[in-house]
PDB file of N, CA and C in Angstrom:
ATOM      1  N   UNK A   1      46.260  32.879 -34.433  1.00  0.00           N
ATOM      2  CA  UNK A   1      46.334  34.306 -34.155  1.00  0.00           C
ATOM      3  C   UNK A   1      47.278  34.580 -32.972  1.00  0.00           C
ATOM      4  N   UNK A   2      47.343  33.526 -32.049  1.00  0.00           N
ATOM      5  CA  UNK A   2      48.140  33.726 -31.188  1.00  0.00           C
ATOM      6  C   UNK A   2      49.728  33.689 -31.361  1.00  0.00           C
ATOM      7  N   UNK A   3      49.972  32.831 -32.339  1.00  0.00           N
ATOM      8  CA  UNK A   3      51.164  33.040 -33.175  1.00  0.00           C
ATOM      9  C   UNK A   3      51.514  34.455 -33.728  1.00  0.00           C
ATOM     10  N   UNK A   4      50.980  35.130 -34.020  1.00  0.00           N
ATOM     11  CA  UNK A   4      50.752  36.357 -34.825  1.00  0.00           C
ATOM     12  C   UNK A   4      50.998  37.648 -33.906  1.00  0.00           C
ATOM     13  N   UNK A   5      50.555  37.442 -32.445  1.00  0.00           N
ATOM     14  CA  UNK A   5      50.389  38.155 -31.525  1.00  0.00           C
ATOM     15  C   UNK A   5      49.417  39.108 -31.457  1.00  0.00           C
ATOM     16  N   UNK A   6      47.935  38.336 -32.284  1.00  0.00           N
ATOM     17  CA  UNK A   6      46.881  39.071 -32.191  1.00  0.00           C
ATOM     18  C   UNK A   6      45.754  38.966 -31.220  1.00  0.00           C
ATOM     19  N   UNK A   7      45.477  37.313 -30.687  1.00  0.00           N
ATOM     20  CA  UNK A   7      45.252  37.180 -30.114  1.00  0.00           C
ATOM     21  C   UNK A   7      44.798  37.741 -28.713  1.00  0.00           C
ATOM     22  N   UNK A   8      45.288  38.679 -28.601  1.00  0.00           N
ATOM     23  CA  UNK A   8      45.011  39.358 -26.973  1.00  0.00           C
ATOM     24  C   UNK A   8      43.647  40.511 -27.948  1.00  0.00           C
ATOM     25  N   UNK A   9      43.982  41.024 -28.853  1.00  0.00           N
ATOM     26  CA  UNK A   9      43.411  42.329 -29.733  1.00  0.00           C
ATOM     27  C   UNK A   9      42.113  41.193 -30.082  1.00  0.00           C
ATOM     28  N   UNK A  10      41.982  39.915 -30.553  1.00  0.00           N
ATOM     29  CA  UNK A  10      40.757  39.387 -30.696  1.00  0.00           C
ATOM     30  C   UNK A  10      39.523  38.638 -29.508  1.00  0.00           C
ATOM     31  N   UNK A  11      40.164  38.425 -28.611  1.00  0.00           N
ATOM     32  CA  UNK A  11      39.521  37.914 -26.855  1.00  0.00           C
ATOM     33  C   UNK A  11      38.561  38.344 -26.664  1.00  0.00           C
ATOM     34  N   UNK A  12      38.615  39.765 -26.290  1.00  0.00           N
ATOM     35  CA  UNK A  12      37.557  41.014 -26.194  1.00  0.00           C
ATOM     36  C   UNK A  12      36.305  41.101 -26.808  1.00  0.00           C
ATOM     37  N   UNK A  13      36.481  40.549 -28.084  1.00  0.00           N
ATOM     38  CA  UNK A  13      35.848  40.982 -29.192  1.00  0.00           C
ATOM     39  C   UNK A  13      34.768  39.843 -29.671  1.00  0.00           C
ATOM     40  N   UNK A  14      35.222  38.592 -28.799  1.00  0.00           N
ATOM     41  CA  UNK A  14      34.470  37.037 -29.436  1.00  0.00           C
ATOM     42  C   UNK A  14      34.086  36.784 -27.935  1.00  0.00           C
ATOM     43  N   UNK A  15      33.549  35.149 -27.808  1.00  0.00           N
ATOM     44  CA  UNK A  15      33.281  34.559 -26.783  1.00  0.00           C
ATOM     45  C   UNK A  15      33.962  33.265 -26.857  1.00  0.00           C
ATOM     46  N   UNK A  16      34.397  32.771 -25.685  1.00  0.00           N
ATOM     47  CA  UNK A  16      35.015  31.694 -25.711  1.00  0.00           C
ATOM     48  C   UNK A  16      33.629  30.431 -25.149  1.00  0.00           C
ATOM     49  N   UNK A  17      33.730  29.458 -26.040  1.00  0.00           N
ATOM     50  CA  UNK A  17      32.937  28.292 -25.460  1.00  0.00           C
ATOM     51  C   UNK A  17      33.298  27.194 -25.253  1.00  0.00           C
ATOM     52  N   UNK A  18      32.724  26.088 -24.318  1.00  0.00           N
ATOM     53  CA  UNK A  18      33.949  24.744 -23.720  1.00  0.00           C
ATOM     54  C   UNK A  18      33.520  24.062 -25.259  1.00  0.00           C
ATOM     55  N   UNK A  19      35.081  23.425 -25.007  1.00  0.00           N
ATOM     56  CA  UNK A  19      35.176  22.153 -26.545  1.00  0.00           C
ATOM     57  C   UNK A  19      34.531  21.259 -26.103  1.00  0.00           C
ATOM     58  N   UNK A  20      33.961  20.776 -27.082  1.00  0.00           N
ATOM     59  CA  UNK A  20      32.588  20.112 -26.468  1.00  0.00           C
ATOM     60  C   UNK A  20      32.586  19.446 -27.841  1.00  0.00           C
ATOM     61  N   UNK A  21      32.501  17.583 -28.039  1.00  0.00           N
ATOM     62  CA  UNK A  21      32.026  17.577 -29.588  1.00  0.00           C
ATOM     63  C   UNK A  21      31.110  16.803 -29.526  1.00  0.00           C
ATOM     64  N   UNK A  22      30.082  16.589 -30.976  1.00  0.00           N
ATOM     65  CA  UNK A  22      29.051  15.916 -30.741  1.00  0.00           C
ATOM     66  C   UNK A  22      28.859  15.504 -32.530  1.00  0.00           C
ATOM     67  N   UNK A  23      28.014  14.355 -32.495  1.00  0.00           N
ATOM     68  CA  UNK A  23      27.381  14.220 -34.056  1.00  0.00           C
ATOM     69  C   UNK A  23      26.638  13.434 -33.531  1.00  0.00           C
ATOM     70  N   UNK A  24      25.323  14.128 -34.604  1.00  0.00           N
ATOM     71  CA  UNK A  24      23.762  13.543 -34.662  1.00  0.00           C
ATOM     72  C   UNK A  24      23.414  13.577 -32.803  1.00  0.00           C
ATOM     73  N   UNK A  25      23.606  14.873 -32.038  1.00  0.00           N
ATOM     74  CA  UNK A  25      23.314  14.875 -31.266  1.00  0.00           C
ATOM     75  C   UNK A  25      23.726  14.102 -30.075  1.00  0.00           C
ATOM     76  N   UNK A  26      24.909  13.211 -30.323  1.00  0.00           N
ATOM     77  CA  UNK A  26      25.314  12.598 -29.369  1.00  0.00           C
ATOM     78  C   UNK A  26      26.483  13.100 -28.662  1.00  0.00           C
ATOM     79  N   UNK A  27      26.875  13.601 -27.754  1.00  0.00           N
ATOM     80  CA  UNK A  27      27.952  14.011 -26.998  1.00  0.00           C
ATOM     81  C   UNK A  27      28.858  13.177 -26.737  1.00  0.00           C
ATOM     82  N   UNK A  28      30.293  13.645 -27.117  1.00  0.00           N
ATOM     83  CA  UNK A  28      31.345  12.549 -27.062  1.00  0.00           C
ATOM     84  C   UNK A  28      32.673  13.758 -26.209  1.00  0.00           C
ATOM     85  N   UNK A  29      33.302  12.825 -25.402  1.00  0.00           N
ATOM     86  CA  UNK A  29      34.125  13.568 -24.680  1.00  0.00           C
ATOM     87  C   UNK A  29      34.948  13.956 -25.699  1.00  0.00           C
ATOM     88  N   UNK A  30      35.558  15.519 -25.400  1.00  0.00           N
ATOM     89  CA  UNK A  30      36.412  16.442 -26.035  1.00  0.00           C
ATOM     90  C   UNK A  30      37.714  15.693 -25.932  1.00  0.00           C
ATOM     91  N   UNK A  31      38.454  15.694 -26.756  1.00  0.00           N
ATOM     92  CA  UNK A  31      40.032  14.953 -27.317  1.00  0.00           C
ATOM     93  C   UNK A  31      40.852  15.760 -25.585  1.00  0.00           C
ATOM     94  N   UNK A  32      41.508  14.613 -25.230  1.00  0.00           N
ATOM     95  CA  UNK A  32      42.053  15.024 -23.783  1.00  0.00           C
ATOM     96  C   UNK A  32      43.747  15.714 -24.224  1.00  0.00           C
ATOM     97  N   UNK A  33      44.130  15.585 -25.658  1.00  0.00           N
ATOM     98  CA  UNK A  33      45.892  16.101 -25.663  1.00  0.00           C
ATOM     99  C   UNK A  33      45.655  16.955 -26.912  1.00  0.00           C
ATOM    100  N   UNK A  34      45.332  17.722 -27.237  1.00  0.00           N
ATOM    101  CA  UNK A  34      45.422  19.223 -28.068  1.00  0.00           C
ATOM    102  C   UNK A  34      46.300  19.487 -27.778  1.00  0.00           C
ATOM    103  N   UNK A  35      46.948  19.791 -29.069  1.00  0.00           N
ATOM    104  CA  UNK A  35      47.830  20.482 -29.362  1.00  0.00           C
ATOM    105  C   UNK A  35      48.118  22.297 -29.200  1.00  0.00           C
ATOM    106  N   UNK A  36      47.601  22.513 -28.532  1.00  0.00           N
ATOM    107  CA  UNK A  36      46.902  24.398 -28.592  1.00  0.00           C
ATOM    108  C   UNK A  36      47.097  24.309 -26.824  1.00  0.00           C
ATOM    109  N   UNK A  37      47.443  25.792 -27.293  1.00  0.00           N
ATOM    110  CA  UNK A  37      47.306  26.668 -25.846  1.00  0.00           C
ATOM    111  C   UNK A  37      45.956  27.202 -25.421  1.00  0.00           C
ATOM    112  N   UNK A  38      44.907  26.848 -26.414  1.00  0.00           N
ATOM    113  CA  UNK A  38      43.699  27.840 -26.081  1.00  0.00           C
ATOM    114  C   UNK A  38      42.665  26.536 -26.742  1.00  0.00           C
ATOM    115  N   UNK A  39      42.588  25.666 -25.498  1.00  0.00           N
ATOM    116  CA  UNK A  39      41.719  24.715 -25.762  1.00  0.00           C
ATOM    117  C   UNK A  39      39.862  24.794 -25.735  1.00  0.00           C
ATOM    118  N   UNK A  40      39.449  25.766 -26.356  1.00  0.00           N
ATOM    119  CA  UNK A  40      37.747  26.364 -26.410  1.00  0.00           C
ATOM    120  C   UNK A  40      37.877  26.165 -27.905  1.00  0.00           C
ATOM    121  N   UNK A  41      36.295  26.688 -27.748  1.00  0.00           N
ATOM    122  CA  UNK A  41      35.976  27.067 -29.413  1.00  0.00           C
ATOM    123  C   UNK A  41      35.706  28.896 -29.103  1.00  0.00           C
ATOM    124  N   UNK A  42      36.251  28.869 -30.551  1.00  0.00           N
ATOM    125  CA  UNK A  42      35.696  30.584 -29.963  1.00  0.00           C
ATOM    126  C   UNK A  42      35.037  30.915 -31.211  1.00  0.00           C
ATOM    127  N   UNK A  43      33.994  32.323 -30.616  1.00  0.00           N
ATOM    128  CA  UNK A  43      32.811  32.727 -31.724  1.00  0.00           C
ATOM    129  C   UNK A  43      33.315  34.155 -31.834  1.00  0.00           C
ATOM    130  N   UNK A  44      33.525  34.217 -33.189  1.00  0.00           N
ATOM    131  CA  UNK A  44      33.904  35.969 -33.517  1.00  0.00           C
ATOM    132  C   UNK A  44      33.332  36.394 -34.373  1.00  0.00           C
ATOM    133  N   UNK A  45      32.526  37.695 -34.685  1.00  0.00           N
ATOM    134  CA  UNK A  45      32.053  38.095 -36.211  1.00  0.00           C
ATOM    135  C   UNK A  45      33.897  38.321 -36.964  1.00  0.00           C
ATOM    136  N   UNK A  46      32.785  38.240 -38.214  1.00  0.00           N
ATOM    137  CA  UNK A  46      34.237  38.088 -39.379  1.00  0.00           C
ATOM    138  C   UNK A  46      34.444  39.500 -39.262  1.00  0.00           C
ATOM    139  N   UNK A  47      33.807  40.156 -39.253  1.00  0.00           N
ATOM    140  CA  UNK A  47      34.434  41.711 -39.393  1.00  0.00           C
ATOM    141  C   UNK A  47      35.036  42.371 -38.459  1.00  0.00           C
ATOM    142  N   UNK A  48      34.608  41.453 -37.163  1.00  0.00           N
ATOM    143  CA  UNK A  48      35.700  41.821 -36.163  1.00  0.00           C
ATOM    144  C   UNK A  48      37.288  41.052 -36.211  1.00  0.00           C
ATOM    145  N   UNK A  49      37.166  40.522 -36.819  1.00  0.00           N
ATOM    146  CA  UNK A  49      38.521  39.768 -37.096  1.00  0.00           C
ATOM    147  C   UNK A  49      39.360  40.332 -38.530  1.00  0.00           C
ATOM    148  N   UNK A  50      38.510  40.913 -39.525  1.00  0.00           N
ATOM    149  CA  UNK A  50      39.012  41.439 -40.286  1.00  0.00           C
ATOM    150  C   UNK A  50      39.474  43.168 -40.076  1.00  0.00           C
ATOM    151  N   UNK A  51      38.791  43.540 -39.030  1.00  0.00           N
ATOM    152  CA  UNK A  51      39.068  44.796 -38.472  1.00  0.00           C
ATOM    153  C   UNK A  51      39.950  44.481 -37.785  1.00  0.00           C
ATOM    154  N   UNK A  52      40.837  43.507 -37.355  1.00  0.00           N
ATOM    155  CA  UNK A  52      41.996  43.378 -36.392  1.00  0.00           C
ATOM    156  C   UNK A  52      42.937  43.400 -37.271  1.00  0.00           C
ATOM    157  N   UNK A  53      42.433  42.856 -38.426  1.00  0.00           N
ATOM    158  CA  UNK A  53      43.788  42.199 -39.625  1.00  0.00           C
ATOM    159  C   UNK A  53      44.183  43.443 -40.219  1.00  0.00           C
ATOM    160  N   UNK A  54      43.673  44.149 -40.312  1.00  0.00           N
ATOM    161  CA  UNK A  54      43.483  45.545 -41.037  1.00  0.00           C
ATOM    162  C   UNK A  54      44.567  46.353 -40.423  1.00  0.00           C
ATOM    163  N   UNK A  55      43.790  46.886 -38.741  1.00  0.00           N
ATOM    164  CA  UNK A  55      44.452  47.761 -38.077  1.00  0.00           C
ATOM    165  C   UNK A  55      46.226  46.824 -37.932  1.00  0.00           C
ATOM    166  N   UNK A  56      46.165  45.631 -37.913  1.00  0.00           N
ATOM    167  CA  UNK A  56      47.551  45.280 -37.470  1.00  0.00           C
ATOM    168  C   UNK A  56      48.492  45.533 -39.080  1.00  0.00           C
ATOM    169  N   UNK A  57      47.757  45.322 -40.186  1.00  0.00           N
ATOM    170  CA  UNK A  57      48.753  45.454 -41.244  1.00  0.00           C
ATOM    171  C   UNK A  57      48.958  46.920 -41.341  1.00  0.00           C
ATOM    172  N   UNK A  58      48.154  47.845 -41.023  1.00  0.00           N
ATOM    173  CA  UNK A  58      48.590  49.535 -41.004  1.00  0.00           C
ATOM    174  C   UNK A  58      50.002  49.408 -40.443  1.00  0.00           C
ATOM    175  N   UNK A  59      49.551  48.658 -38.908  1.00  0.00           N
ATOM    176  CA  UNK A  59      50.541  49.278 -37.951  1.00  0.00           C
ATOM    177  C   UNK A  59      52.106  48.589 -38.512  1.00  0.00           C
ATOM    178  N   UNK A  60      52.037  47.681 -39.226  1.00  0.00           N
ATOM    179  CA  UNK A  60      53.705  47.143 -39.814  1.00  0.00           C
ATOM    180  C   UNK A  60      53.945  47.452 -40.832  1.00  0.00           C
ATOM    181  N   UNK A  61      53.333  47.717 -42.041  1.00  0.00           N
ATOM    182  CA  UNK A  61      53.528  48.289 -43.185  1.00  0.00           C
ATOM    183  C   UNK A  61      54.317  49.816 -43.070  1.00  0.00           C
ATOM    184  N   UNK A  62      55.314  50.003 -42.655  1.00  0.00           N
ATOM    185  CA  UNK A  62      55.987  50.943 -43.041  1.00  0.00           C
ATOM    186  C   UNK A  62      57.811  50.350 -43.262  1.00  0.00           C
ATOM    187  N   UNK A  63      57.838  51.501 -44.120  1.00  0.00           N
ATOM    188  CA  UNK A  63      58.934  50.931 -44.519  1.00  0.00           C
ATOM    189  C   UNK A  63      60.283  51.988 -44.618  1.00  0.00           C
ATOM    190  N   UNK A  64      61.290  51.762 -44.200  1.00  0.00           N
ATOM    191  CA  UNK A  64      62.826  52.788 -43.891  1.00  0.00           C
ATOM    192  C   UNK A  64      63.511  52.612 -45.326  1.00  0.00           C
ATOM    193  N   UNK A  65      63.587  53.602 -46.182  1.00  0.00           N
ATOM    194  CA  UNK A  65      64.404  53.595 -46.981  1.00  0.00           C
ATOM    195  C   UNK A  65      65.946  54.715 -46.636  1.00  0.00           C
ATOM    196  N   UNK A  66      66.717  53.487 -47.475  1.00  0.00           N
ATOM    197  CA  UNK A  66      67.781  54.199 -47.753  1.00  0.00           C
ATOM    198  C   UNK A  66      68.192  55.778 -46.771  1.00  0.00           C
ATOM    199  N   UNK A  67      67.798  56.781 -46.982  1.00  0.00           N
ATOM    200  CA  UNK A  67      67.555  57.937 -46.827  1.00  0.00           C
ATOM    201  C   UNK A  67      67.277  58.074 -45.269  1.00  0.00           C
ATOM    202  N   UNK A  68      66.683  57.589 -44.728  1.00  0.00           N
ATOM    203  CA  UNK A  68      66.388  57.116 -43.597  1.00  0.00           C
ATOM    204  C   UNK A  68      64.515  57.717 -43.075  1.00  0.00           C
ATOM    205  N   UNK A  69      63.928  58.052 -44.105  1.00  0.00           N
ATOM    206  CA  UNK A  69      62.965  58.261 -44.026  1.00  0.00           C
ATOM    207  C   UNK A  69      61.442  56.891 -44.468  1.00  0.00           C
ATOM    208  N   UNK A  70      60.326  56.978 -43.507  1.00  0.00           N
ATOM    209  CA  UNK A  70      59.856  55.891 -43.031  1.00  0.00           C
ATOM    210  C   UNK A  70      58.288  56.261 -43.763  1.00  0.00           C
ATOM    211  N   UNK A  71      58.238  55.948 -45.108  1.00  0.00           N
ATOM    212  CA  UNK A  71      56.667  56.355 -45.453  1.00  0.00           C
ATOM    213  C   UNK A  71      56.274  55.439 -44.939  1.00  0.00           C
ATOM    214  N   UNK A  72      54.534  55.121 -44.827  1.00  0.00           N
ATOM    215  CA  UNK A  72      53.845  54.370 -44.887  1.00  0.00           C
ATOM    216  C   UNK A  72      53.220  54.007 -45.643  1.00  0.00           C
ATOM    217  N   UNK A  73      52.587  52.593 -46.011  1.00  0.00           N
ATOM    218  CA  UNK A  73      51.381  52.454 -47.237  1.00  0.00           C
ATOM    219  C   UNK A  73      50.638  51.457 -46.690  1.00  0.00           C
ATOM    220  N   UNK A  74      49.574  51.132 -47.798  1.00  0.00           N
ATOM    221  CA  UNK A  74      49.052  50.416 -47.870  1.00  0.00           C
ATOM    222  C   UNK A  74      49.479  48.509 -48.142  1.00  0.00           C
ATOM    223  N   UNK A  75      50.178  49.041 -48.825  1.00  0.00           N
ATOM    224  CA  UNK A  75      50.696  47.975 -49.512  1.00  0.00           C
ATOM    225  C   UNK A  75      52.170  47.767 -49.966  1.00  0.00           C
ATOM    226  N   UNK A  76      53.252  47.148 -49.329  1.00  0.00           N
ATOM    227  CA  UNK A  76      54.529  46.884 -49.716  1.00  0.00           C
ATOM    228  C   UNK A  76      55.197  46.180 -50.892  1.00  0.00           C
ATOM    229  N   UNK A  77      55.438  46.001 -51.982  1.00  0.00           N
ATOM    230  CA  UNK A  77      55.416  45.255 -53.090  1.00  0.00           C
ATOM    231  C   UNK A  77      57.317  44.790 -52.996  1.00  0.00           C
ATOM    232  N   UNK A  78      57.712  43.739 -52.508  1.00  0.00           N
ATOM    233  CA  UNK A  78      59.229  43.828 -53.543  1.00  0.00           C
ATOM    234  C   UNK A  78      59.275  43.131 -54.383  1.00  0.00           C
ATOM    235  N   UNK A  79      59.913  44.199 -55.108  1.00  0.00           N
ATOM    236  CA  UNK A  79      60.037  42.950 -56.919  1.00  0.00           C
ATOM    237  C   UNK A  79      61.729  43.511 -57.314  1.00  0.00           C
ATOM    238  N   UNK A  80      62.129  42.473 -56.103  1.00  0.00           N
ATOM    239  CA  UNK A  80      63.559  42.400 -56.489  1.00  0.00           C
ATOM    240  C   UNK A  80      64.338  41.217 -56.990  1.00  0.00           C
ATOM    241  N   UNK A  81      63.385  40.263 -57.559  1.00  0.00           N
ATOM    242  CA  UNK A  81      63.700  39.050 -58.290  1.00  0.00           C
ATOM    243  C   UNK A  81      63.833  37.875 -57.607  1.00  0.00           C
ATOM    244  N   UNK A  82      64.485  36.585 -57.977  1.00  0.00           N
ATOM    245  CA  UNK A  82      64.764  35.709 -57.301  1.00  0.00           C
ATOM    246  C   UNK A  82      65.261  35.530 -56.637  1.00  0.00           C
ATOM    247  N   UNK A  83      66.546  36.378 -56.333  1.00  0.00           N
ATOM    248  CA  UNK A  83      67.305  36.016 -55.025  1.00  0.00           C
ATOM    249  C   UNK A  83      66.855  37.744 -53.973  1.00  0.00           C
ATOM    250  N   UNK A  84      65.713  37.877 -53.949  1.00  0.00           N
ATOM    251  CA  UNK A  84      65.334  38.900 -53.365  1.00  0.00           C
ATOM    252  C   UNK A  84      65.541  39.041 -52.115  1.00  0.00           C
ATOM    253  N   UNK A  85      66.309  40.104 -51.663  1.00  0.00           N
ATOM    254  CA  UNK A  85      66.899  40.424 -50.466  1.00  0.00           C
ATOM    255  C   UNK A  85      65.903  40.845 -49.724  1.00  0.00           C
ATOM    256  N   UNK A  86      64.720  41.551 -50.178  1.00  0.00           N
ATOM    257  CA  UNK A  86      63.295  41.570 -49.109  1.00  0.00           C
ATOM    258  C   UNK A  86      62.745  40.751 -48.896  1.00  0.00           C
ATOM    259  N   UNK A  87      62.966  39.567 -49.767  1.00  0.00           N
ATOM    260  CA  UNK A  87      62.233  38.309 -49.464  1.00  0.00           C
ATOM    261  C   UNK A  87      62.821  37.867 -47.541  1.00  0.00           C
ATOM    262  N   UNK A  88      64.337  37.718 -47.977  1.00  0.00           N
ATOM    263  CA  UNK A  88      65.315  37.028 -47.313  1.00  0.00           C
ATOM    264  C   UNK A  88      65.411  38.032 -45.912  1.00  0.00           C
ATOM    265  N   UNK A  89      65.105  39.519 -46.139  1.00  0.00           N
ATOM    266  CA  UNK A  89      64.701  40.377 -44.496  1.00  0.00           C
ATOM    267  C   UNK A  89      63.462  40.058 -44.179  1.00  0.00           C
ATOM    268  N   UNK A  90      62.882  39.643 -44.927  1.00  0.00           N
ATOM    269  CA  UNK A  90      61.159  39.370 -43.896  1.00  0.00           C
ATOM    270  C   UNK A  90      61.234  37.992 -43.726  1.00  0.00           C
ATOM    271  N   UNK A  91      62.200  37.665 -44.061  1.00  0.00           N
ATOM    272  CA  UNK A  91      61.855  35.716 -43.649  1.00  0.00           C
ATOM    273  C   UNK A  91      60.732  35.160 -44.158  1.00  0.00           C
ATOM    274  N   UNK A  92      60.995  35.292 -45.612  1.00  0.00           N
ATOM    275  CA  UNK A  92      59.617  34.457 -46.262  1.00  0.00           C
ATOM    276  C   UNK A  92      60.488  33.633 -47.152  1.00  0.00           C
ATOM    277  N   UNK A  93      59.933  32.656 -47.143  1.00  0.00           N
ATOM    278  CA  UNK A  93      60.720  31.016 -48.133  1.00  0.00           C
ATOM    279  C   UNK A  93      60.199  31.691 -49.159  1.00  0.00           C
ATOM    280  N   UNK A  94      61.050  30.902 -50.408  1.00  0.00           N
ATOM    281  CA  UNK A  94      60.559  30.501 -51.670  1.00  0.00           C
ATOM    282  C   UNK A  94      60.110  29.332 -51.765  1.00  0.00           C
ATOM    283  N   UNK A  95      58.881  28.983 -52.177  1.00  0.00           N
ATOM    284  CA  UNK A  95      58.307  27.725 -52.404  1.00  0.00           C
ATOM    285  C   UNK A  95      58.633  27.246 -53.765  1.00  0.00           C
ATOM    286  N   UNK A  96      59.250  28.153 -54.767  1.00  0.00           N
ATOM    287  CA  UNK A  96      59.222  27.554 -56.292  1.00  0.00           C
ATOM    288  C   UNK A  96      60.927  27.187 -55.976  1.00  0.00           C
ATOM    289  N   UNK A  97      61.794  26.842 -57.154  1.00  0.00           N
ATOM    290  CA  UNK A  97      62.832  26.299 -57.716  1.00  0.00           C
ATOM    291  C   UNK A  97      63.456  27.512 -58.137  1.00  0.00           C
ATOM    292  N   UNK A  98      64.653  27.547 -57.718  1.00  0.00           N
ATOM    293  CA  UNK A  98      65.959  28.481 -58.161  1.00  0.00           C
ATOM    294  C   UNK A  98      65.830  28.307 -60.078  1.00  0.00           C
ATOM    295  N   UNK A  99      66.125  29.329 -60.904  1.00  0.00           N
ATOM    296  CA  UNK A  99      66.436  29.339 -61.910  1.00  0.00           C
ATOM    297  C   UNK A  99      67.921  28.855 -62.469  1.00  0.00           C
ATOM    298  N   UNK A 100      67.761  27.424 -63.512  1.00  0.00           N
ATOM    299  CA  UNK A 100      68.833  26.723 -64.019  1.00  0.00           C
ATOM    300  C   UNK A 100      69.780  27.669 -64.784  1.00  0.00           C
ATOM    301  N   UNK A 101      68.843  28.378 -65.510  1.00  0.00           N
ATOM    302  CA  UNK A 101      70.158  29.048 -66.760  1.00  0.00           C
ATOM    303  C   UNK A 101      69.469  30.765 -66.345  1.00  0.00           C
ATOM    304  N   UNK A 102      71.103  31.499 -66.818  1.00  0.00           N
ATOM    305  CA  UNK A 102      70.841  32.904 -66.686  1.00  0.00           C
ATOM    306  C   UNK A 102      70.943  33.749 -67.909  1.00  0.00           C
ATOM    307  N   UNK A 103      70.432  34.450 -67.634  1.00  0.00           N
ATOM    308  CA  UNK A 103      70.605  35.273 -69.220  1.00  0.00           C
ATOM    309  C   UNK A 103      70.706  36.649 -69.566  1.00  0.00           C
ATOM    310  N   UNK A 104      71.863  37.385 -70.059  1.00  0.00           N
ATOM    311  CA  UNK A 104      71.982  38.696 -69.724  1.00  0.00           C
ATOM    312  C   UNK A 104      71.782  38.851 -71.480  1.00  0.00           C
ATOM    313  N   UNK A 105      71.041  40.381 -71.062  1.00  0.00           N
ATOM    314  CA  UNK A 105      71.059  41.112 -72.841  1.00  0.00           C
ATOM    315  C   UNK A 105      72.478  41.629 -73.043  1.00  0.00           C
ATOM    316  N   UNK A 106      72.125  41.748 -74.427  1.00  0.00           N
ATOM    317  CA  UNK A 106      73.757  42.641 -74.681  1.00  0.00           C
ATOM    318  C   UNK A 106      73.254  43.968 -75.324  1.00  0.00           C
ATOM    319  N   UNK A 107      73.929  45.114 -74.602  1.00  0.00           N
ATOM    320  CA  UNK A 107      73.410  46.291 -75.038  1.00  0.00           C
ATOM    321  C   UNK A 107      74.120  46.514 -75.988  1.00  0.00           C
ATOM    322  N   UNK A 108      73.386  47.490 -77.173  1.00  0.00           N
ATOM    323  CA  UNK A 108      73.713  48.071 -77.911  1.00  0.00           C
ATOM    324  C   UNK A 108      75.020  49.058 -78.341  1.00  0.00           C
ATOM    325  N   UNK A 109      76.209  49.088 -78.868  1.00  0.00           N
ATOM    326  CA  UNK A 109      77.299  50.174 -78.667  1.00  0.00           C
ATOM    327  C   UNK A 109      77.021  51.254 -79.699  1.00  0.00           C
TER     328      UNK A 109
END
């Protein structure tokens, strides 16, 4: 979450507790090189975390078209194909394989 820059919006909202590990009741010292900036465990209700996820997707979900006007929604969809240029402005990979062969219709005269 801290990646995300939500983190500060979830703090408030949970409790932080020392990393501490144990099995079958036996206490074993906490790992000394973590990888993390935020070496606790932390306790959050889910709905407070899903109420963060919520209010933060309102607040980016808008979108500038063309025109220069900025609706908002719920939900952003692009379905501009494989070499999708919204893909490639939001910086999201393709995980599948480029298409081998192309194929155009031929319209009718």
């Amino acid at each position: 979450m801290d990646q995300r820059g939500l983190l500060e919006r979830l703090l408030p909202l949970g409790r932080r507790y020392p990393l501490q590990v144990s099995f079958a009741g036996i206490a074993k010292p906490a790992p000394d090189h973590l990888d993390t900036t935020e070496p606790y465990l932390f306790g959050i209700p889910q709905t407070a975390v899903e109420r963060v996820l919520l209010d933060h997707a309102v607040e980016v979900v808008t979108a500038e078209l063309a025109d220069g006007t900025r609706p908002r929604a719920r939900y952003l969809v692009g379905c501009d194909g494989g070499r999708s240029t919204v893909r490639t402005l939001l910086g999201v990979g393709f995980p599948g394989e480029a298409a081998r062969t192309e194929r155009r219709s031929a319209s009718a005269s």
